[in-house]
C-alpha atoms as a PDB file:
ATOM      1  CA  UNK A   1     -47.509 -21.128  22.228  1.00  0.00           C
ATOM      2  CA  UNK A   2     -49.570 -20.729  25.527  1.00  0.00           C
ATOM      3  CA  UNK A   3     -52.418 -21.930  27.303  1.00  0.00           C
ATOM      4  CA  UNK A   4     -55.165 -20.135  28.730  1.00  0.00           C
ATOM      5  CA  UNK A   5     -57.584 -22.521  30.463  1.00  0.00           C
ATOM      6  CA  UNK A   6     -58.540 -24.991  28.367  1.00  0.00           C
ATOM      7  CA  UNK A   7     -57.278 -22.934  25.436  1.00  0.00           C
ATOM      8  CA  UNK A   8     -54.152 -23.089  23.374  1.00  0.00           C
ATOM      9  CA  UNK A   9     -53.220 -19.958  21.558  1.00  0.00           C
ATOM     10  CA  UNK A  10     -50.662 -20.060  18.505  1.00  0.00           C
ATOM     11  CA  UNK A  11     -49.485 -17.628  16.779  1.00  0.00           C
ATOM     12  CA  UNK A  12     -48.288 -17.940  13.175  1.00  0.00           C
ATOM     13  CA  UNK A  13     -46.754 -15.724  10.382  1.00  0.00           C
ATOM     14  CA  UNK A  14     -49.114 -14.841   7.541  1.00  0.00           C
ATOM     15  CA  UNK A  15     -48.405 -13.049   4.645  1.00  0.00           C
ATOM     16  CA  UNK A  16     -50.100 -10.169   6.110  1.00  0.00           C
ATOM     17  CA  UNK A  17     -48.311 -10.752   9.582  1.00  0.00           C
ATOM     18  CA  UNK A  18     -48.814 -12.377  12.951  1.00  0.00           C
ATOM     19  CA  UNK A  19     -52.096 -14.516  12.938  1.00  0.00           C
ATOM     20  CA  UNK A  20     -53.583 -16.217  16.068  1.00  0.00           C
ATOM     21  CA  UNK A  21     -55.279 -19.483  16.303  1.00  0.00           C
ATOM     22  CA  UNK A  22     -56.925 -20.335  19.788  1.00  0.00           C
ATOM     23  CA  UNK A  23     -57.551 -24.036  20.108  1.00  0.00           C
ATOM     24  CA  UNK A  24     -59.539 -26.107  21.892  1.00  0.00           C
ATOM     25  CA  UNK A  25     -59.107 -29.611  22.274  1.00  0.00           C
ATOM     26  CA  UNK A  26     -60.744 -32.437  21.660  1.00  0.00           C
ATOM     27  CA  UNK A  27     -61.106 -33.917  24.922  1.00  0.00           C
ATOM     28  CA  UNK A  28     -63.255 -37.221  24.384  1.00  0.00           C
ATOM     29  CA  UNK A  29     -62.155 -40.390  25.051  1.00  0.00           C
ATOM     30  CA  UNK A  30     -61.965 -41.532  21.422  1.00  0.00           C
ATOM     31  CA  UNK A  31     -59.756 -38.558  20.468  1.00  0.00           C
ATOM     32  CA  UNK A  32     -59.500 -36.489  17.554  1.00  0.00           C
ATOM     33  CA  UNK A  33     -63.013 -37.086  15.431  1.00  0.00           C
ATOM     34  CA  UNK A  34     -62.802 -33.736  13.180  1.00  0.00           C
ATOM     35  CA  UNK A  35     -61.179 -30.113  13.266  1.00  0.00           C
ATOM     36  CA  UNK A  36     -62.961 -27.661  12.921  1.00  0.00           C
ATOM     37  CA  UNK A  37     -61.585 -23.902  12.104  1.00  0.00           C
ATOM     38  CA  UNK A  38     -63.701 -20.881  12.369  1.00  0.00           C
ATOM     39  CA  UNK A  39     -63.218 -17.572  11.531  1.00  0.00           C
ATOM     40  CA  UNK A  40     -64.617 -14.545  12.858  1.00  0.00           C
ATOM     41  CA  UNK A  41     -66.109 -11.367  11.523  1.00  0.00           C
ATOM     42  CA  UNK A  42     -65.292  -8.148   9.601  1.00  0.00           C
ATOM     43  CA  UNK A  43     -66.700  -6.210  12.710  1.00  0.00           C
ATOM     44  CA  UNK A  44     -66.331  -8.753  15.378  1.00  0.00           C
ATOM     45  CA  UNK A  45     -63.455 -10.969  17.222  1.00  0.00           C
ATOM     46  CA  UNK A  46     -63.321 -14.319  18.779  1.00  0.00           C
ATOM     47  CA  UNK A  47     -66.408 -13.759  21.156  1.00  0.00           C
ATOM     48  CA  UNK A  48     -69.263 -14.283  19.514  1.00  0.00           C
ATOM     49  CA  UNK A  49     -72.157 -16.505  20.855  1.00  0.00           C
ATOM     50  CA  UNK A  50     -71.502 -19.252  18.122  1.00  0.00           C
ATOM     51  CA  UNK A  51     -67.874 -19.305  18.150  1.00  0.00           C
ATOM     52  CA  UNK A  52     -67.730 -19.419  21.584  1.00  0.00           C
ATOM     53  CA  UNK A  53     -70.700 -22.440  21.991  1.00  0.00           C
ATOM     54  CA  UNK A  54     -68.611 -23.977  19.270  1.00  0.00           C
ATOM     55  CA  UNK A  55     -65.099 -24.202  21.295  1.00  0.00           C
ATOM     56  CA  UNK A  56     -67.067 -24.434  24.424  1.00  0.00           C
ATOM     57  CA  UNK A  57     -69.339 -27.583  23.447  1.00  0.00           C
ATOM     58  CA  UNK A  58     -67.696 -29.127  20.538  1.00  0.00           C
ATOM     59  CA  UNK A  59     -64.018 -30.336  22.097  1.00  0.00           C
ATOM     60  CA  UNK A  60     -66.432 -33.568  24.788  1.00  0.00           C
ATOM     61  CA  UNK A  61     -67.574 -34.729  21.536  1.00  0.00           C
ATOM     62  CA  UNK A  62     -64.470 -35.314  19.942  1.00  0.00           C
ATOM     63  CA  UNK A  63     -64.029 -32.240  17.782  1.00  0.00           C
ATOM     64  CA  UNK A  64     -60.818 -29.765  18.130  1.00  0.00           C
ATOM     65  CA  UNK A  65     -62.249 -26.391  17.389  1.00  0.00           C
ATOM     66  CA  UNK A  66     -59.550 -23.751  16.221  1.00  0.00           C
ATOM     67  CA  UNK A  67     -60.504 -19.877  15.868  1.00  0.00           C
ATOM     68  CA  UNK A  68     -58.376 -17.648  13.861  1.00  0.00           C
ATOM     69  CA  UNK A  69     -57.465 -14.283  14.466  1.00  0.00           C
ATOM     70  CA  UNK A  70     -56.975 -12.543  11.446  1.00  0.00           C
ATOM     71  CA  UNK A  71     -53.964 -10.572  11.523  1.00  0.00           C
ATOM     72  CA  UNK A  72     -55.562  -7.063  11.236  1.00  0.00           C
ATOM     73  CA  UNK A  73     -57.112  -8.247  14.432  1.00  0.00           C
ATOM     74  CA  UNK A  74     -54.624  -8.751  16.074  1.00  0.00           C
ATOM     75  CA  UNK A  75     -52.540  -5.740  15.031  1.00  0.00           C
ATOM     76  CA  UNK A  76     -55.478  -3.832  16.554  1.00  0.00           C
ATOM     77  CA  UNK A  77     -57.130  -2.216  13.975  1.00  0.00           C
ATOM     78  CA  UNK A  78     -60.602  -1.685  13.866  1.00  0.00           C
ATOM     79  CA  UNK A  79     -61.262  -2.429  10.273  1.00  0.00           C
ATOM     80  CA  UNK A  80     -61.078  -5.385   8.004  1.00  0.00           C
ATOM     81  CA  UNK A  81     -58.788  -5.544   5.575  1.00  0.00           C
ATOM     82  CA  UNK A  82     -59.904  -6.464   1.572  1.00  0.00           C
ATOM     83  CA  UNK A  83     -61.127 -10.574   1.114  1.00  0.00           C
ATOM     84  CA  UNK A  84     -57.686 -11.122  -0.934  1.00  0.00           C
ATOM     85  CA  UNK A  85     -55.632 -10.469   2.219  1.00  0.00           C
ATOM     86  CA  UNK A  86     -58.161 -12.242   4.536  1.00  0.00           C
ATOM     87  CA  UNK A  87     -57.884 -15.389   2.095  1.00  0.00           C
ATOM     88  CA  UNK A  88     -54.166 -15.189   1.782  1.00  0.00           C
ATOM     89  CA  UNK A  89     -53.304 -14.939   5.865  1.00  0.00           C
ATOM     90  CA  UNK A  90     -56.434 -18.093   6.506  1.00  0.00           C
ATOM     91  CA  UNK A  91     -54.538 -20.422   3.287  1.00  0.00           C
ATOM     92  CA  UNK A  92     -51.342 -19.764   5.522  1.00  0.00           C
ATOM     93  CA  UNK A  93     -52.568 -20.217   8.771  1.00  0.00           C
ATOM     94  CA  UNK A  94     -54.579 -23.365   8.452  1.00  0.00           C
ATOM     95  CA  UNK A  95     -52.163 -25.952   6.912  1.00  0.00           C
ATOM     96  CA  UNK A  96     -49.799 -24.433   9.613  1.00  0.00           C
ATOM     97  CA  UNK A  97     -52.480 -25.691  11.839  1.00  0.00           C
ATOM     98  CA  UNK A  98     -53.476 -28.788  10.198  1.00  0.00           C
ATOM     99  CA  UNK A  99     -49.710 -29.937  10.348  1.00  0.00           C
ATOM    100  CA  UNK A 100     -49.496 -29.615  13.763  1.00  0.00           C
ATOM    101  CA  UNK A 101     -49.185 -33.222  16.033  1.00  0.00           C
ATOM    102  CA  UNK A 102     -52.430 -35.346  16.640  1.00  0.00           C
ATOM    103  CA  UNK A 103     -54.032 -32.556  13.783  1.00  0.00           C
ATOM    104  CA  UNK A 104     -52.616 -33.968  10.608  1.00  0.00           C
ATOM    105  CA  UNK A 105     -55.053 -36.363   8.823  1.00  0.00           C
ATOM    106  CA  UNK A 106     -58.110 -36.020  10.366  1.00  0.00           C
ATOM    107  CA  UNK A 107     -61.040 -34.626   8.408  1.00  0.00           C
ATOM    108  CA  UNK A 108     -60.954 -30.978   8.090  1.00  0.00           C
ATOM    109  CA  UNK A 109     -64.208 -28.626   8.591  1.00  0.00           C
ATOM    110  CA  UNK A 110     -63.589 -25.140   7.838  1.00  0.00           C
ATOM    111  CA  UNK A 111     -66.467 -22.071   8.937  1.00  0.00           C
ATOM    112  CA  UNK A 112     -66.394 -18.835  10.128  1.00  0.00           C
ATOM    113  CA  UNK A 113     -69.089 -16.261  10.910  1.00  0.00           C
ATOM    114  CA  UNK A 114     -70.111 -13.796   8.451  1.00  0.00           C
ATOM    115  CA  UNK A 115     -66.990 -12.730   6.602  1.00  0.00           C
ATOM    116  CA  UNK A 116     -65.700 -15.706   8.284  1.00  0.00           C
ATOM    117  CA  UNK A 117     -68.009 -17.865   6.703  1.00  0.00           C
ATOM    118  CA  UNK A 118     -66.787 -15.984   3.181  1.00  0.00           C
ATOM    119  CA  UNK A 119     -63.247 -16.616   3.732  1.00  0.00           C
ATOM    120  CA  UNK A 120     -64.101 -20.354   4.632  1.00  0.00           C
ATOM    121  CA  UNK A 121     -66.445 -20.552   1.148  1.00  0.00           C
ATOM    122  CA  UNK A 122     -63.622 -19.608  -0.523  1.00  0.00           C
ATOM    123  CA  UNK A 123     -61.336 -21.393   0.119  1.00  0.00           C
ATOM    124  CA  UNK A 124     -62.941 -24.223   1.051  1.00  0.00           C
ATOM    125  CA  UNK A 125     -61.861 -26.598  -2.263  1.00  0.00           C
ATOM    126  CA  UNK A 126     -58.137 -25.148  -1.926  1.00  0.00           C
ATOM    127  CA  UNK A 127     -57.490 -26.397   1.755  1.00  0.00           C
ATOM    128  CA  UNK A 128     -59.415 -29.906   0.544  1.00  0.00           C
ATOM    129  CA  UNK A 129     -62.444 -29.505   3.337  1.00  0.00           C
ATOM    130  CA  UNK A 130     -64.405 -32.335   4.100  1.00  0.00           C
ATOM    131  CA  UNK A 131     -67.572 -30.088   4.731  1.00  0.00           C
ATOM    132  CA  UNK A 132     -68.505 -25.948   5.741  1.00  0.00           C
ATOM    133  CA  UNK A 133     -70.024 -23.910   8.168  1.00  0.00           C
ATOM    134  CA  UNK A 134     -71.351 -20.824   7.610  1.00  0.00           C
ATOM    135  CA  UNK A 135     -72.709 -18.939  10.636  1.00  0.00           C
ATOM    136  CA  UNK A 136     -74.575 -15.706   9.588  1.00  0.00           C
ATOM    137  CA  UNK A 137     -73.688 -15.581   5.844  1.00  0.00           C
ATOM    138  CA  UNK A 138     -73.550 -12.199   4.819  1.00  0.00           C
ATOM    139  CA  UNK A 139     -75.548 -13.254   1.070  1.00  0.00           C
ATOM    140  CA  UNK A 140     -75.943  -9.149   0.438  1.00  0.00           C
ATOM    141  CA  UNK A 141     -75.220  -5.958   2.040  1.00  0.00           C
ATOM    142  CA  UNK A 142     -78.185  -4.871   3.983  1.00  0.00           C
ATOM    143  CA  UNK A 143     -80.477  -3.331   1.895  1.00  0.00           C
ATOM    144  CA  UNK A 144     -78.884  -4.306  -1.057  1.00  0.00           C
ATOM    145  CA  UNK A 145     -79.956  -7.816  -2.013  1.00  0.00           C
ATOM    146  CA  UNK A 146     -79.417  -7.101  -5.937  1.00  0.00           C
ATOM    147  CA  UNK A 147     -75.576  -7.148  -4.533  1.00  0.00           C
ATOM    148  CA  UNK A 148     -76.090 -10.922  -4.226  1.00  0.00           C
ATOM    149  CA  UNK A 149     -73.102 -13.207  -2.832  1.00  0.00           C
ATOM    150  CA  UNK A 150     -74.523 -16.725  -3.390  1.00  0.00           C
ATOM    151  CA  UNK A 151     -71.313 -17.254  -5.920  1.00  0.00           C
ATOM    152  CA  UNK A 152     -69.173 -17.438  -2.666  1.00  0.00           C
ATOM    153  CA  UNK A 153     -71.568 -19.904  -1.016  1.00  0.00           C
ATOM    154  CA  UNK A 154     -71.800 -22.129  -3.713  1.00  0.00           C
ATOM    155  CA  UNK A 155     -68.137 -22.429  -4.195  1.00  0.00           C
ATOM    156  CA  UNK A 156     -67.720 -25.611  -2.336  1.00  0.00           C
ATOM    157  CA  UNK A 157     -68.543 -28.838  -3.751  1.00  0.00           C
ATOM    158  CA  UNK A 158     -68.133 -30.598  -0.265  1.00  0.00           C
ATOM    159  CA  UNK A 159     -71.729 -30.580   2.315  1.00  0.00           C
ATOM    160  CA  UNK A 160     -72.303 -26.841   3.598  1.00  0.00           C
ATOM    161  CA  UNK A 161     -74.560 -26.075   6.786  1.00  0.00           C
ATOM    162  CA  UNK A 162     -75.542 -22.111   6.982  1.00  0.00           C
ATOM    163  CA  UNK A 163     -77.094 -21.339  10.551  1.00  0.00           C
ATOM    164  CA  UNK A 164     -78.882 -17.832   9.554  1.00  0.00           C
ATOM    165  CA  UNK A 165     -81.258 -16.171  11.799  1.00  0.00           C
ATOM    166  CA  UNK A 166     -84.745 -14.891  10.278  1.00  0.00           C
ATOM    167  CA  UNK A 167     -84.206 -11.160  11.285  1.00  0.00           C
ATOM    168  CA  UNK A 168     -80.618 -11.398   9.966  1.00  0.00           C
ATOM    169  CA  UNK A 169     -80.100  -7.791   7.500  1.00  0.00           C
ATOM    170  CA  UNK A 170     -77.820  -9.023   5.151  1.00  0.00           C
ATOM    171  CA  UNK A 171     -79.817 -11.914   4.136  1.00  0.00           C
ATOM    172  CA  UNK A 172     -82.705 -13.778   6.256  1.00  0.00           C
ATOM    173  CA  UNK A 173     -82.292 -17.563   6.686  1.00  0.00           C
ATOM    174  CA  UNK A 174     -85.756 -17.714   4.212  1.00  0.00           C
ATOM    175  CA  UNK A 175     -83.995 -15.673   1.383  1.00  0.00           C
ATOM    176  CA  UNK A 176     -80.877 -17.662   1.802  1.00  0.00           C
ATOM    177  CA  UNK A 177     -82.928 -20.781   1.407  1.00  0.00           C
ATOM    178  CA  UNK A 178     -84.707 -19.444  -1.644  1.00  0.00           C
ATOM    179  CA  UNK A 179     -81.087 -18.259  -3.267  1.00  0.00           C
ATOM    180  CA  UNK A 180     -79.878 -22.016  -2.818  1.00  0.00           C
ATOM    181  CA  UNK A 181     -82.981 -23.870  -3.640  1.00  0.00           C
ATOM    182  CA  UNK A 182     -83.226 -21.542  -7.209  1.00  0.00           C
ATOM    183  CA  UNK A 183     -79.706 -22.384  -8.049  1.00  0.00           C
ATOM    184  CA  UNK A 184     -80.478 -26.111  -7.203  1.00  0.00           C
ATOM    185  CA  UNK A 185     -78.058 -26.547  -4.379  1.00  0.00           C
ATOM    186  CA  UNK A 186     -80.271 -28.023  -2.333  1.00  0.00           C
ATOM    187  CA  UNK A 187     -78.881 -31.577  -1.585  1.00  0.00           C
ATOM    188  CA  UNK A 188     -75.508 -29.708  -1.050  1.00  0.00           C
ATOM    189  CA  UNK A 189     -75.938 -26.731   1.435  1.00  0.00           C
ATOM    190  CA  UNK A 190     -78.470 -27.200   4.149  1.00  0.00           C
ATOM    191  CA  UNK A 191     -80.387 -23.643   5.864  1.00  0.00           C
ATOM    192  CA  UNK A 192     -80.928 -23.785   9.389  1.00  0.00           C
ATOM    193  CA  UNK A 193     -83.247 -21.014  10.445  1.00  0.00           C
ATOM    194  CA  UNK A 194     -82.449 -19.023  14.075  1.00  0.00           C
ATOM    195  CA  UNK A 195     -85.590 -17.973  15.179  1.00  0.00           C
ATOM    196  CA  UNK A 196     -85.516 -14.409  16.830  1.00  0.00           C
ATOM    197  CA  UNK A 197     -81.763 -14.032  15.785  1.00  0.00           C
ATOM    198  CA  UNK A 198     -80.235 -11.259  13.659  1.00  0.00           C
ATOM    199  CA  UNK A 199     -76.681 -11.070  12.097  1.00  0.00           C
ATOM    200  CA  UNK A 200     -74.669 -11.812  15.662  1.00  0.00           C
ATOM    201  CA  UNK A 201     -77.006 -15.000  16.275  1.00  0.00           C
ATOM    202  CA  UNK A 202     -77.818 -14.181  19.627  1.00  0.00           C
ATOM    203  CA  UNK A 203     -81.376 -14.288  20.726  1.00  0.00           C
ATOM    204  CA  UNK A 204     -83.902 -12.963  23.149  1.00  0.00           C
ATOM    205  CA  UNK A 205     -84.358 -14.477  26.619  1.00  0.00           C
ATOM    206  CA  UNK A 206     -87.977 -15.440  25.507  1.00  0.00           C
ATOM    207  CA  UNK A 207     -86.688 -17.638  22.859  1.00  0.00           C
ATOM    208  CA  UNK A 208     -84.150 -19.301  24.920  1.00  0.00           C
ATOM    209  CA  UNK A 209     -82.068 -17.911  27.883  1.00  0.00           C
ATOM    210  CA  UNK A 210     -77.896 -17.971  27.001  1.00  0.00           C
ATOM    211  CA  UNK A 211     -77.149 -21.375  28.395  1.00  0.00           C
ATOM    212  CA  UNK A 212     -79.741 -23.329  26.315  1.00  0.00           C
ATOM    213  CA  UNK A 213     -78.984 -21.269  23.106  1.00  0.00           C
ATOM    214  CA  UNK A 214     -75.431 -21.969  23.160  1.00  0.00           C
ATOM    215  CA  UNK A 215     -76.005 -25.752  23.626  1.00  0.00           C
ATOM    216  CA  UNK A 216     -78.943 -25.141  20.738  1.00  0.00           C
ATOM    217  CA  UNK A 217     -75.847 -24.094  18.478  1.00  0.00           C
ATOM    218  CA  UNK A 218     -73.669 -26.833  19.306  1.00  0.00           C
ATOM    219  CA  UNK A 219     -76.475 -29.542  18.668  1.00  0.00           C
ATOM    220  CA  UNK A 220     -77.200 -28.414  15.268  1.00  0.00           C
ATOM    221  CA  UNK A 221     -73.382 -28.227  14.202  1.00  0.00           C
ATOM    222  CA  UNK A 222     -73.225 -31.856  15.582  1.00  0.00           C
ATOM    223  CA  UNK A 223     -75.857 -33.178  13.921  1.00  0.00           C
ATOM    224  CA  UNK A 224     -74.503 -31.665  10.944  1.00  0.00           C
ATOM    225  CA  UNK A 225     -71.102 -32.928  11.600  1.00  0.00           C
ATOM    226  CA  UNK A 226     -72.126 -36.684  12.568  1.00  0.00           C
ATOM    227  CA  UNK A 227     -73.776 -36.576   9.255  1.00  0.00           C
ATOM    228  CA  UNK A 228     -70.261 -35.651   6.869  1.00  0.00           C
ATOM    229  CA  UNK A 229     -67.725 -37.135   9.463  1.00  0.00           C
ATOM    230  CA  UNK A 230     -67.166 -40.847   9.873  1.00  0.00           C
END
């Protein structure tokens, strides 16, 4: 274990080798409310602008806000490996979180961006989530939207909240909200629309300068959050 800043980093064994988890922690008066892990994506790392809002923003509200590094990631390879192995290293990786001191018992959120947020959809039901996030959800490959993934987000039972820009290429935050309301999810899995935003969730200046979008992200996930977690 070691600490950089205000962040812990862990590593822990996987079946598909070394993982990483980089923690923040809650730092709130009235401790531990939630965890909440992320993932990141198949062509991304840690760094993204909602992950990094997310650690940033979340830990003075009373949320500890773990992001994994997949193990390919951290062997250095430039490529994803298949969703088997990327489900198999996060169902090893999070209870070895979750059992952690001060991290056992308290409700679990799990999310991710993009493949992330497939990993999380998952597996969701398996690690016994108490709700989902699901930042940029890849629902097809771009141009492909007869290759539909909606299976994947409609795999957990427990409250869902996708943050999807409306300029996103593997699925707009409109045809995400059309996919859910046709399958009659609605109630369940709630569509947050990122104006201006494509698949990283970053946005112009115009729309709102860095500072203000990051606190943007954090808000929503909140609200979300103070809605699921006592």
């Amino acid at each position: 274990m070691t600490l950089l800043g205000e962040v812990v980093v862990r590593e822990v064994d996987t079946p598909q080798g070394p993982g990483r988890w980089h923690v923040s922690p809650a730092t709130a008066d009235g401790g531990v409310r939630a965890l909440l892990v992320l993932g990141h994506g198949a062509g991304g790392g840690l760094d993204g602008v909602d992950l990094v809002a997310l650690a940033a923003l979340l830990p003075a509200r009373g949320i500890t806000v773990a992001r994994f590094e997949q193990p390919w990631k951290v062997a250095g390879k430039k490529v994803a490996t298949r969703p088997p192995t990327l489900d198999a290293a996060w169902l090893a990786a999070v209870p070895a979180l979750t059992a952690e001191p001060g991290l056992g018992g308290v409700p679990l959120v799990v999310g991710g961006h993009s493949a992330g947020a497939r990993v999380a959809c998952r597996c969701a039901q398996e690690l016994g989530a108490a709700a989902v996030l699901a930042l940029s959800f890849p629902l097809h490959p771009p141009g492909k939207p007869e290759s539909s993934r909606l299976s994947e987000l409609l795999a957990p039972t427990v409250p869902t909240l996708v943050l999807q820009g409306d300029r996103d290429s593997f699925g707009s935050a409109g045809e995400i909200r059309a996919a859910v309301a046709s399958a009659d999810a609605g109630e369940r899995i709630t569509v947050v629309e990122v104006t201006g935003a494509g698949h990283p969730l970053g946005v112009p200046a115009r729309v709102r300068v860095a500072g203000e979008h990051r606190a943007w992200i954090a808000d929503r996930v909140l609200q979300f959050l103070d809605g699921v977690i006592p």
